[in-house]
Every structure is written in structure tokens, then in C-alpha cells.
N, C-alpha and C. Protein backbone atom coordinates (compact mmCIF):
# COMPACT_ATOMS: atom_id res chain seq x y z
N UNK A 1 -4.07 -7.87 -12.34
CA UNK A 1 -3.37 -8.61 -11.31
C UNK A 1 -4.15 -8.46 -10.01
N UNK A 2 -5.08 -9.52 -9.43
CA UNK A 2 -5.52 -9.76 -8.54
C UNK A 2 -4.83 -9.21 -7.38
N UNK A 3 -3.44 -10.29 -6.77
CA UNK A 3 -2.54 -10.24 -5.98
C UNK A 3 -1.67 -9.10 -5.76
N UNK A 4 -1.31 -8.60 -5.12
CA UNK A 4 -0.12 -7.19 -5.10
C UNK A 4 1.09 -7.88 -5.19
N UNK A 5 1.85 -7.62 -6.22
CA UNK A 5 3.42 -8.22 -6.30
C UNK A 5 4.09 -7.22 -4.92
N UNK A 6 4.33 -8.18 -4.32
CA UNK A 6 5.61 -7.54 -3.31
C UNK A 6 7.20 -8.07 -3.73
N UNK A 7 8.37 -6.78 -3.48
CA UNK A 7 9.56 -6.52 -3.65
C UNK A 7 10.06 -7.68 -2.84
N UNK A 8 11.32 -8.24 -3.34
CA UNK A 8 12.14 -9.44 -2.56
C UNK A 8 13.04 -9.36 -2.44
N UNK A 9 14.02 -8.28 -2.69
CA UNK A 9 14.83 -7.71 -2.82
C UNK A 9 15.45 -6.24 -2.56
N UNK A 10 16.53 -6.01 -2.11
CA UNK A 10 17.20 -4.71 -1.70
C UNK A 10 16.29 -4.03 -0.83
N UNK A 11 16.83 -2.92 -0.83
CA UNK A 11 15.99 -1.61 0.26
C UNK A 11 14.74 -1.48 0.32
N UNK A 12 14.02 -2.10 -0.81
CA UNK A 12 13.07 -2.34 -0.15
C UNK A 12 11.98 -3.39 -0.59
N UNK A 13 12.64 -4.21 0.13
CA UNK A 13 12.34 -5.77 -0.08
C UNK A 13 11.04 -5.85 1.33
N UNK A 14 10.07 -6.46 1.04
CA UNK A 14 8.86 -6.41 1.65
C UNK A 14 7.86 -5.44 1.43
N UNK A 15 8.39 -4.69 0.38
CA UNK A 15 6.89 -3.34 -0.12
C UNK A 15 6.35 -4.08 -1.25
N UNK A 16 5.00 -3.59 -1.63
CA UNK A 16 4.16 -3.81 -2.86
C UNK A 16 5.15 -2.81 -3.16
N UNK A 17 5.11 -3.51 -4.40
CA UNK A 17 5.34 -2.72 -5.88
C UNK A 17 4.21 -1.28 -6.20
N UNK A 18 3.48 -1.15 -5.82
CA UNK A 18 2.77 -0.19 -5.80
C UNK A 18 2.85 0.85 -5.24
N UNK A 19 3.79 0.75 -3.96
CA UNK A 19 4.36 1.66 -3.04
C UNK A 19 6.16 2.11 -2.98
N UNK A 20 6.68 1.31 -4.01
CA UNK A 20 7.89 1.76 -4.54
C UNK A 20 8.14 2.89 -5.37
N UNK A 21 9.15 3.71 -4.92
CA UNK A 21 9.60 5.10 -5.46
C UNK A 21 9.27 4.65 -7.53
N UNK A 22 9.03 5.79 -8.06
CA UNK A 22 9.49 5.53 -9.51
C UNK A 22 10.18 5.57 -9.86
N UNK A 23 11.65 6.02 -9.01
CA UNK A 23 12.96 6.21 -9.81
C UNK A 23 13.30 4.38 -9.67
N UNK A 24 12.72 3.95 -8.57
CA UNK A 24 13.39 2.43 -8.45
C UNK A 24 12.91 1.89 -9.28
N UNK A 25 12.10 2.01 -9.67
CA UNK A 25 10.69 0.66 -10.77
C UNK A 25 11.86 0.96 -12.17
N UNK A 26 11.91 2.81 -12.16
CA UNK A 26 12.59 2.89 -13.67
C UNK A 26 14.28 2.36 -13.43
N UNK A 27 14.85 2.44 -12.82
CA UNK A 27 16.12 2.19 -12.57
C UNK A 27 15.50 0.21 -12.73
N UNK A 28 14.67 -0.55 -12.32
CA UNK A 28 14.83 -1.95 -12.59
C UNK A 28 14.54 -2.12 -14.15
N UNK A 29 13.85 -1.13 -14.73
CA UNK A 29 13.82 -1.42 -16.45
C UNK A 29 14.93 -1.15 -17.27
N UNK A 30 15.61 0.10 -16.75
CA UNK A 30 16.53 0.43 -17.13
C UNK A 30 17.98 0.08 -17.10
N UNK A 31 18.01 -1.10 -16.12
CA UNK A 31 19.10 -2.03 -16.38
C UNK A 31 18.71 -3.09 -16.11
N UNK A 32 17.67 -3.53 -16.94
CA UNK A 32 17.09 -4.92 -17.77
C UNK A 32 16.85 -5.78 -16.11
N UNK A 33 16.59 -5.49 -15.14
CA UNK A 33 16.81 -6.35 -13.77
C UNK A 33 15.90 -7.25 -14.49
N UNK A 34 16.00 -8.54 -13.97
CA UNK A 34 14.84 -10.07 -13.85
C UNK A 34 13.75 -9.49 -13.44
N UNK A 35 13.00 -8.59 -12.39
CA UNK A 35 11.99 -8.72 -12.69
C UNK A 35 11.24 -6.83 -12.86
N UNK A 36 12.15 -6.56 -13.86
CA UNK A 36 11.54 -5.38 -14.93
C UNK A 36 10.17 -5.50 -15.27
N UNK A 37 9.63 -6.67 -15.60
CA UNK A 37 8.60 -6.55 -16.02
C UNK A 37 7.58 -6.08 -14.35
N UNK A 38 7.60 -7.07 -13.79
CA UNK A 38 6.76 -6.24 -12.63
C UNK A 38 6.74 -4.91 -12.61
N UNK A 39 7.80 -4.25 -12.77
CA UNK A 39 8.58 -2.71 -12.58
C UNK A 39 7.62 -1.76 -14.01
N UNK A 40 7.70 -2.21 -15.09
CA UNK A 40 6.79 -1.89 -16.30
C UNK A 40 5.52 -2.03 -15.45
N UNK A 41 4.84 -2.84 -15.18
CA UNK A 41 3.29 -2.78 -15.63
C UNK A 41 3.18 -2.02 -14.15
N UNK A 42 3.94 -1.96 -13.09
CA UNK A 42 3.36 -0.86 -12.32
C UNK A 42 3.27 0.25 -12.81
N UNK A 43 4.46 1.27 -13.79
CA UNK A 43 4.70 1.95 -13.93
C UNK A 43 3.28 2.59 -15.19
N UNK A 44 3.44 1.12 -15.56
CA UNK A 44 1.88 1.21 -17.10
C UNK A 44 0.33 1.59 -16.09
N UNK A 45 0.18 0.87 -14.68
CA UNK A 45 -0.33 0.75 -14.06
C UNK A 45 -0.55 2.61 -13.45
N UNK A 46 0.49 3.24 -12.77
CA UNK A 46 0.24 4.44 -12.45
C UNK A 46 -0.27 5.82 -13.42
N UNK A 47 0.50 5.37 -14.76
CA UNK A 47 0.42 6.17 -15.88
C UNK A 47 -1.10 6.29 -16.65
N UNK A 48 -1.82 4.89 -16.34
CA UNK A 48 -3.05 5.13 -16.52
C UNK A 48 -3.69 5.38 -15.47
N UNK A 49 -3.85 5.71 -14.23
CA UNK A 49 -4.52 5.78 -13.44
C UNK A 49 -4.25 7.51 -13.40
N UNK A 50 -3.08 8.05 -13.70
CA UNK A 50 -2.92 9.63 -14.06
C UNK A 50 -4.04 10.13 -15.42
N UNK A 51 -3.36 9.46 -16.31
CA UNK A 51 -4.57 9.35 -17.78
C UNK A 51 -6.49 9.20 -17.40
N UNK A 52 -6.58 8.33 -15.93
CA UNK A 52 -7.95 8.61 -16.14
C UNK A 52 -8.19 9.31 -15.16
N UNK A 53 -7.43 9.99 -14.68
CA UNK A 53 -8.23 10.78 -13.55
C UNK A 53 -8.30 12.37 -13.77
N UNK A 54 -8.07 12.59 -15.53
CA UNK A 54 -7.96 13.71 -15.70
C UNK A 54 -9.47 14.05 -15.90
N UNK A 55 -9.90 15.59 -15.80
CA UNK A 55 -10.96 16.08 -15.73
C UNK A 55 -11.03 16.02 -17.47
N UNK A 56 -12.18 15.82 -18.12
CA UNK A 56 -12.67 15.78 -19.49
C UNK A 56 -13.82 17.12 -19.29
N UNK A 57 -13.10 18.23 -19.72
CA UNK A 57 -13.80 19.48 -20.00
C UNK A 57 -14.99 19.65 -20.61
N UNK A 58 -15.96 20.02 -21.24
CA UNK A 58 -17.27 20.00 -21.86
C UNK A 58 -17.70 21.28 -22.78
């Protein structure tokens, strides 16, 4: 995703999605909100960026 999805909605309506708490992203999957999916691939989005920034030992 080129573009930064920004929030349009509630408390915090005008943030990238990138800068939203994780309890909010999981609280929009977790009761199916319309746009869950944005809320997933950030969440897919942070989880790999944890996954590659781990040190690979030798």
C-alpha cells in the first residue's frame, strides 16, 4: 500500500492507521467493523516488521 490509510472515524478519526493503538485495530477485527480489513493488514503489517527486525544469531 503506497498511500497511508487514514482513520474516518471515532477518537481517532484523522490518524494513519499506522499510528493507531493495537487494542483499537484489534477491537475493529474483533467486532467484524467495515473496515477490519484495514485494521488486519496493519496489524499483519507491524507483526512482520517485529519478525524482521529480529537479530539472526550465527
Amino acid at each position: 500500500m503506497n498511500e497511508e490509510q487514514i482513520c474516518d472515524f471515532g477518537l481517532h478519526a484523522g490518524e494513519p492507521y499506522s499510528r493507531l493503538p493495537a487494542c483499537f485495530l484489534n477491537w475493529m477485527v474483533e467486532t467484524n467493523h467495515e473496515k477490519r480489513d484495514l485494521a488486519k493488514n496493519e496489524l499483519n503489517r507491524r507483526e512482520e516488521a517485529v519478525s524482521n527486525s529480529r537479530c539472526v544469531q550465527s
